[in-house]
C-alpha atoms as a PDB file:
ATOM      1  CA  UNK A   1      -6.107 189.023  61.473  1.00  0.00           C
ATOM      2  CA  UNK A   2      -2.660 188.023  60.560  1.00  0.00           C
ATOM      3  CA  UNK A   3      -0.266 189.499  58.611  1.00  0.00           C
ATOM      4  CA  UNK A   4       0.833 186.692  56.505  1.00  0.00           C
ATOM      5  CA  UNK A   5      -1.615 184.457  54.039  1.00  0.00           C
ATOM      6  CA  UNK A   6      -1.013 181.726  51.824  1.00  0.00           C
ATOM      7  CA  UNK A   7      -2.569 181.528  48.258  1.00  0.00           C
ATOM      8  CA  UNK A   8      -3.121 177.829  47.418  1.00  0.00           C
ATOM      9  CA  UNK A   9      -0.459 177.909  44.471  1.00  0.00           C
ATOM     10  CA  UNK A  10       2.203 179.648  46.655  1.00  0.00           C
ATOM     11  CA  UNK A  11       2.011 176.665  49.461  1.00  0.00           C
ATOM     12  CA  UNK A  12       2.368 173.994  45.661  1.00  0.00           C
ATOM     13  CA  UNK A  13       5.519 175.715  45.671  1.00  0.00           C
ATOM     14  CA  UNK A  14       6.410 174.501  49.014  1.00  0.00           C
ATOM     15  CA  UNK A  15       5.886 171.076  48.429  1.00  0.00           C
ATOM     16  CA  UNK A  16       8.714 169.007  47.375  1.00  0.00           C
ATOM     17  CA  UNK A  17      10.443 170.676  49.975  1.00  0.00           C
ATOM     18  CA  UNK A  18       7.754 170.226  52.672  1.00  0.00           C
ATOM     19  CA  UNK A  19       7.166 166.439  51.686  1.00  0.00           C
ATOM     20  CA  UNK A  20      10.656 165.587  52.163  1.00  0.00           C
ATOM     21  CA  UNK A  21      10.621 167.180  55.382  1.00  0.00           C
ATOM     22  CA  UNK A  22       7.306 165.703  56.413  1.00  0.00           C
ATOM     23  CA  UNK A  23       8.718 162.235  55.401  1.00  0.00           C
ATOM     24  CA  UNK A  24      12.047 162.677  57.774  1.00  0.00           C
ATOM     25  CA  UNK A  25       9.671 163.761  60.570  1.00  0.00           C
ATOM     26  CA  UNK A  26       7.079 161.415  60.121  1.00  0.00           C
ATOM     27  CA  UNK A  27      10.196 158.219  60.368  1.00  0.00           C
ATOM     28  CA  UNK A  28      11.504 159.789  62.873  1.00  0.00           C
ATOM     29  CA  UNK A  29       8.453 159.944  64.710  1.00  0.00           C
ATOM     30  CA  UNK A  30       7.691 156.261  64.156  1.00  0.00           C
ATOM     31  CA  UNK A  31      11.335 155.472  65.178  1.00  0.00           C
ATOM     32  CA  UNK A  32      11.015 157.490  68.409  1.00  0.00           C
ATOM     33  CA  UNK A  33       7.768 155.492  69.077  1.00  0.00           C
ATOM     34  CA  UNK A  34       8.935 152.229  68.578  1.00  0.00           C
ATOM     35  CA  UNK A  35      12.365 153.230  70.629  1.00  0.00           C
ATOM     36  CA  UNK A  36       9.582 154.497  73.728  1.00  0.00           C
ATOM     37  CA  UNK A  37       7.921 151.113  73.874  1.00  0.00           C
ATOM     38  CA  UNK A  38      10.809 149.110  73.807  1.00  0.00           C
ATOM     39  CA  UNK A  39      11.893 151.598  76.665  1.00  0.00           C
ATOM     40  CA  UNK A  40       8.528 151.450  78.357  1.00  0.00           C
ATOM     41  CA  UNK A  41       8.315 147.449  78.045  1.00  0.00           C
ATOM     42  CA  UNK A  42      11.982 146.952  79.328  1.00  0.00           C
ATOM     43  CA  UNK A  43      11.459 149.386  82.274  1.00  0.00           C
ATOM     44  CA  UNK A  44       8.033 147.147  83.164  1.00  0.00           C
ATOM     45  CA  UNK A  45       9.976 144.093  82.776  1.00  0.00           C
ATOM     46  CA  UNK A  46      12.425 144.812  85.291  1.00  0.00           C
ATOM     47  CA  UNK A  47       9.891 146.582  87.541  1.00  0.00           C
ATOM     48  CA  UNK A  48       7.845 143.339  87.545  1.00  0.00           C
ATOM     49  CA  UNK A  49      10.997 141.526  88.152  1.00  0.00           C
ATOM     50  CA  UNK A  50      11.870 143.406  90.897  1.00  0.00           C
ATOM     51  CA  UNK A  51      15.001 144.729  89.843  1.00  0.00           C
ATOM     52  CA  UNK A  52      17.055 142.778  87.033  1.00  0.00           C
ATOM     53  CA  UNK A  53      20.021 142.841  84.725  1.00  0.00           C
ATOM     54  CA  UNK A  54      19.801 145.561  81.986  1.00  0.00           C
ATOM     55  CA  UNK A  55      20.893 145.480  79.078  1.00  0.00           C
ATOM     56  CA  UNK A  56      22.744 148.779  79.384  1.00  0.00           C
ATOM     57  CA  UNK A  57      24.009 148.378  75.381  1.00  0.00           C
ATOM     58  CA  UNK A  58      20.888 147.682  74.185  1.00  0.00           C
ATOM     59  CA  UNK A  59      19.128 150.694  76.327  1.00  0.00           C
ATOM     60  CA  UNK A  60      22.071 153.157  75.783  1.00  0.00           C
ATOM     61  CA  UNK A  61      21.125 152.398  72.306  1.00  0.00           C
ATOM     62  CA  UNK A  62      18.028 152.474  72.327  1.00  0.00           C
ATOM     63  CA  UNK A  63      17.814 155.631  74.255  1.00  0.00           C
ATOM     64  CA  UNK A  64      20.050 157.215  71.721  1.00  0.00           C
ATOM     65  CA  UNK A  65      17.643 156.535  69.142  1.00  0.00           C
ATOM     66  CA  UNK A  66      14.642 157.983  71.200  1.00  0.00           C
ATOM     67  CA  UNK A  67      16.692 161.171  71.327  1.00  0.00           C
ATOM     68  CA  UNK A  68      17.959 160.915  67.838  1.00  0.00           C
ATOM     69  CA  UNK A  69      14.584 160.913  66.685  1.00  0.00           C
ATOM     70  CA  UNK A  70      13.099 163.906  68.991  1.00  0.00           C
ATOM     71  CA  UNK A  71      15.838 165.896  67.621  1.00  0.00           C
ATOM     72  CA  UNK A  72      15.120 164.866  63.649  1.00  0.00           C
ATOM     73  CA  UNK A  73      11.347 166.002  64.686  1.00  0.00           C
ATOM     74  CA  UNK A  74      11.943 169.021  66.353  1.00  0.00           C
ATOM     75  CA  UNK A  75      14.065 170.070  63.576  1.00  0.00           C
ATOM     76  CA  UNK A  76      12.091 169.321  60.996  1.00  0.00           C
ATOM     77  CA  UNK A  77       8.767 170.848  62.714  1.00  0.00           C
ATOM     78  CA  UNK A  78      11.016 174.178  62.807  1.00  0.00           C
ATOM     79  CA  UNK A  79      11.760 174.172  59.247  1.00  0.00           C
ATOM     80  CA  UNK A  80       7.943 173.516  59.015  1.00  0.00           C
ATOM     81  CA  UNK A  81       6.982 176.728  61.144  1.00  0.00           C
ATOM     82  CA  UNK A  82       9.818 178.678  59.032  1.00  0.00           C
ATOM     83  CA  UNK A  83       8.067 177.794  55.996  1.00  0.00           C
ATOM     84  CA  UNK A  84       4.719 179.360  57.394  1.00  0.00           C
ATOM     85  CA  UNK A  85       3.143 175.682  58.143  1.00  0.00           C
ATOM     86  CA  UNK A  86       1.735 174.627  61.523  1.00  0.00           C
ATOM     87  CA  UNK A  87       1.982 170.796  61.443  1.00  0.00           C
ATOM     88  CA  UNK A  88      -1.288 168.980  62.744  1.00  0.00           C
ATOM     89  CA  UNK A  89      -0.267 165.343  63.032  1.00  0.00           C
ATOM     90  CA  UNK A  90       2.393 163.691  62.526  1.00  0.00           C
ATOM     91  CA  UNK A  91       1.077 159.996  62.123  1.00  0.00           C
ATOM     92  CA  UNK A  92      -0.704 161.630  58.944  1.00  0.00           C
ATOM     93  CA  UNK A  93       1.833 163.730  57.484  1.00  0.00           C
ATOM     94  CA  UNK A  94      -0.917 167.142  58.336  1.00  0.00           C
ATOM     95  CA  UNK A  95       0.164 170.311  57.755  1.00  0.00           C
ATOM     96  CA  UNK A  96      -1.534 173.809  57.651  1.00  0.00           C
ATOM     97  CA  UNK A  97      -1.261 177.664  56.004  1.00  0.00           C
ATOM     98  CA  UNK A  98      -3.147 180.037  56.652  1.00  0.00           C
ATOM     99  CA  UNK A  99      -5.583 181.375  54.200  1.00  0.00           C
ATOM    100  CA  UNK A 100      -8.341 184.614  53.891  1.00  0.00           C
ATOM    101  CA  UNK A 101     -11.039 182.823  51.848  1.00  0.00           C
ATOM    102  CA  UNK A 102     -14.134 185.111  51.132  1.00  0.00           C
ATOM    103  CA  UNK A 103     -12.960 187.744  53.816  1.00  0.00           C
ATOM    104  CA  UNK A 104     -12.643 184.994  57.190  1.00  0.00           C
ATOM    105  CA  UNK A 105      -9.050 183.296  58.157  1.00  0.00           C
ATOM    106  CA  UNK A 106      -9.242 179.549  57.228  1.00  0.00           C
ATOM    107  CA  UNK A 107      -6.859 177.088  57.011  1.00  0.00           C
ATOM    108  CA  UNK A 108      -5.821 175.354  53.624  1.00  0.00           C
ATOM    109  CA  UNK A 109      -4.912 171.906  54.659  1.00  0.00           C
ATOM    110  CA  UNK A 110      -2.608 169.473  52.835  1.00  0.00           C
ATOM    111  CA  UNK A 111      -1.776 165.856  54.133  1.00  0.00           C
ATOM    112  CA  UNK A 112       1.299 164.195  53.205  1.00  0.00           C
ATOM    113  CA  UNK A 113       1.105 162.452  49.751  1.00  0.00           C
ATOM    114  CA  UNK A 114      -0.913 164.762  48.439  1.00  0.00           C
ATOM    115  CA  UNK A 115       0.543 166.500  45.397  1.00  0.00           C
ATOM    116  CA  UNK A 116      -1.739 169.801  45.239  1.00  0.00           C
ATOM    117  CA  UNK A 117      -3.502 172.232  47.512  1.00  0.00           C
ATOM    118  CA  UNK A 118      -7.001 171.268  47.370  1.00  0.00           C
ATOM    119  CA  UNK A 119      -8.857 171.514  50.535  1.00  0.00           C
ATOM    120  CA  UNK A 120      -9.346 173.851  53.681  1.00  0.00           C
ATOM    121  CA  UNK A 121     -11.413 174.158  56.759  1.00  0.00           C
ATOM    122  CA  UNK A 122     -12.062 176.786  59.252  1.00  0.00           C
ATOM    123  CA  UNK A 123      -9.547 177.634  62.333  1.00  0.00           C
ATOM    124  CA  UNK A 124     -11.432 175.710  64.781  1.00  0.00           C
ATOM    125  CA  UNK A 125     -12.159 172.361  62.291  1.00  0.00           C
ATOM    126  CA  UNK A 126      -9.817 169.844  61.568  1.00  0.00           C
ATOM    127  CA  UNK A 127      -8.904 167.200  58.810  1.00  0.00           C
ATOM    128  CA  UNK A 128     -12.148 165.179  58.790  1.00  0.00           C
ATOM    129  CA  UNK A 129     -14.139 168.643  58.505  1.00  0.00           C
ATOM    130  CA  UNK A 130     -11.950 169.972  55.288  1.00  0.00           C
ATOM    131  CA  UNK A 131     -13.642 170.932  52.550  1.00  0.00           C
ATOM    132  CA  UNK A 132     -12.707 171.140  48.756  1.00  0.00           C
ATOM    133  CA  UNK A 133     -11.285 174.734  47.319  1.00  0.00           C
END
C-alpha cells in the first residue's frame, strides 16, 4: 500500500491551482498537436515532391512551437506529480489521487471543469468506469 492518500476535500483544495495548470497543459498540448501535423503534412509534401523548397521560417517556427509546447507540458505534468496527481489524459483535462476507500487503494478521479471531488474508480478502471463517492 502506499504511504500517501488523498481525502476527497484535501484534493478540493488543490483545485484552482490544478485547473490552471491542467488548462496550460491541456493548450499546450493542442498547440504541440497542431504544430506536429503541420510538421508531418509539410515533411509529406516535400517527400511526395521529391525534394522541394522549405519554408525554413515557417518550420523553424513551427518547430519552435512543437518544442515550446512539450516543454509547457512536461512542466506542468511535474507540478501535477508534485502535487500527488497522476494525469490520465490530457485531451480531457484527467487527473488522479490516490485514495483508501473501505480498506482497498482506489483512485478518486477529477476531470478538468469539474469544481468538486465526486467520483473514483478502482486502480485498474478508468474514466468511463468511475463511480460516484
Amino acid at each position: 500500500m502506499s504511504e500517501r492518500y488523498f481525502g476527497p476535500e484535501e484534493v478540493e483544495r488543490l483545485l484552482p491551482r490544478l485547473s490552471s495548470i491542467m488548462a496550460r497543459v491541456m493548450a499546450a498540448h493542442a498547440e504541440g498537436a497542431e504544430a506536429r501535423a503541420w510538421l508531418d503534412k509539410e515533411q509529406q509534401r516535400i517527400t511526395m515532391a521529391g525534394g522541394g523548397v522549405v519554408d525554413q521560417a515557417a518550420w523553424r517556427t513551427t518547430r519552435e512551437r512543437l518544442d515550446d509546447s512539450a516543454r509547457t507540458v512536461q512542466e506542468g505534468l511535474a507540478a501535477i506529480r508534485k502535487m500527488g496527481g497522476v494525469t490520465k489524459d490530457l485531451g480531457l483535462g484527467l487527473v488522479d489521487f490516490l485514495h483508501l476507500r473501505e480498506g482497498r487503494e482506489v483512485n478518486l478521479c477529477w476531470r478538468y471543469g469539474e469544481e468538486r471531488i465526486t467520483h473514483w474508480h478502482g486502480l485498474s478502471e478508468g474514466y468511463a468506469t468511475r463511480k460516484p463517492l
